[in-house]
Protein backbone atom coordinates (compact mmCIF):
# COMPACT_ATOMS: atom_id res chain seq x y z
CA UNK A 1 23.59 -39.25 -12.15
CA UNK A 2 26.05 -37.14 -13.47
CA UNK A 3 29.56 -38.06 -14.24
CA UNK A 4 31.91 -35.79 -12.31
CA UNK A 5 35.04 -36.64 -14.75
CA UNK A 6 34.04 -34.34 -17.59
CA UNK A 7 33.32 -31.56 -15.16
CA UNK A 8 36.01 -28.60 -14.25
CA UNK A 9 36.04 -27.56 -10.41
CA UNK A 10 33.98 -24.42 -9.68
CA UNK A 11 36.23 -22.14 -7.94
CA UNK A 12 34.81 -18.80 -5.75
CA UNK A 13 36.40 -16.39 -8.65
CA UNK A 14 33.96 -18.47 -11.02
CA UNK A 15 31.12 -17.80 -8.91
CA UNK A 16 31.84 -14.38 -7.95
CA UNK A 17 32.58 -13.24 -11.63
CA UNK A 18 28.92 -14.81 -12.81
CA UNK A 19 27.29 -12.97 -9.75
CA UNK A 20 28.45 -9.95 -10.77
CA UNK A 21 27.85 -10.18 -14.69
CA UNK A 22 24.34 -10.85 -13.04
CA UNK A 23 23.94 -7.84 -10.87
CA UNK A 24 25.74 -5.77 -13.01
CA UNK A 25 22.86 -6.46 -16.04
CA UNK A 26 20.03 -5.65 -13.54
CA UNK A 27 21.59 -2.73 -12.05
CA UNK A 28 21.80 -1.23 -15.40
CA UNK A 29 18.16 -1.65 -16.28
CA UNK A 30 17.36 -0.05 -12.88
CA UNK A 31 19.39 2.60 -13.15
CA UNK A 32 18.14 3.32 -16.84
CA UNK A 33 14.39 2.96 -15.37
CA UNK A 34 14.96 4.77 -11.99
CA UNK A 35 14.22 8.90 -13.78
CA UNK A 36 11.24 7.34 -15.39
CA UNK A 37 9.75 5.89 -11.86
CA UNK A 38 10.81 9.15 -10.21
CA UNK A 39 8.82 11.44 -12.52
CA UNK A 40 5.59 9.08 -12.19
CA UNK A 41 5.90 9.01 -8.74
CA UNK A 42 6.51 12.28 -8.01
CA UNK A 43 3.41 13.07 -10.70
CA UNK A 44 0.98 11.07 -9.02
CA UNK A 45 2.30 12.68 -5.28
CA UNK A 46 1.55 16.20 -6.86
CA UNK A 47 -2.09 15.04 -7.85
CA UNK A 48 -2.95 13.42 -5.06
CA UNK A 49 -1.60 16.30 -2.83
CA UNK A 50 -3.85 18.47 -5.01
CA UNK A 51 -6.88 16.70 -4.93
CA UNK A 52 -6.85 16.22 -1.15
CA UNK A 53 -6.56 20.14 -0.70
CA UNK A 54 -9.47 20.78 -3.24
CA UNK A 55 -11.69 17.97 -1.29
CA UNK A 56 -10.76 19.63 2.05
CA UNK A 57 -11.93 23.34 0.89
CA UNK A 58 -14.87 21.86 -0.53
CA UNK A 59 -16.46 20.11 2.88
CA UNK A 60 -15.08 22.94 4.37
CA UNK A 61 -17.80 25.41 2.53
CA UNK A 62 -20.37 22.82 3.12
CA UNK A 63 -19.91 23.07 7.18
CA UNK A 64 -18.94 26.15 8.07
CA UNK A 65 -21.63 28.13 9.77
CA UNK A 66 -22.77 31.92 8.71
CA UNK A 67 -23.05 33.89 11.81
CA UNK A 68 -24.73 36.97 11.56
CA UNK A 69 -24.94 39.74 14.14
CA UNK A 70 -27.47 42.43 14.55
CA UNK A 71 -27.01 45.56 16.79
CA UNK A 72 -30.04 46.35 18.15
């Protein structure tokens, strides 16, 4: 067990202040990462978005009927 003499009391500002040194070195790795994530994201959206136009013209040609009139 641990001895509780050679240990300080905790207070809230103690816990607080290591809380925020935490969040504070995540939230800046986010933020440097968050343009980067952005880009790809919006990249792939484009390409996808793209693709699914070019796949819709294409079945498109395949089933669309030629109708042909005549005067007689």
């Amino acid at each position: 067990m641990a001895s509780t003499k050679n240990q300080s009391h905790i207070s809230r500002d103690d816990i607080e202040s290591k809380l925020r040194a935490l969040q504070g070195d995540v939230q800046g790795k986010v933020d440097g990462r968050r343009s980067t994530l952005l880009a790809i994201a919006g990249g792939v959206g484009v390409v996808l978005v793209v693709a699914f136009y070019l796949m819709g013209r294409r079945s498109g040609k395949r089933r669309s009927t030629v109708v042909e009139i005549r005067r007689v």
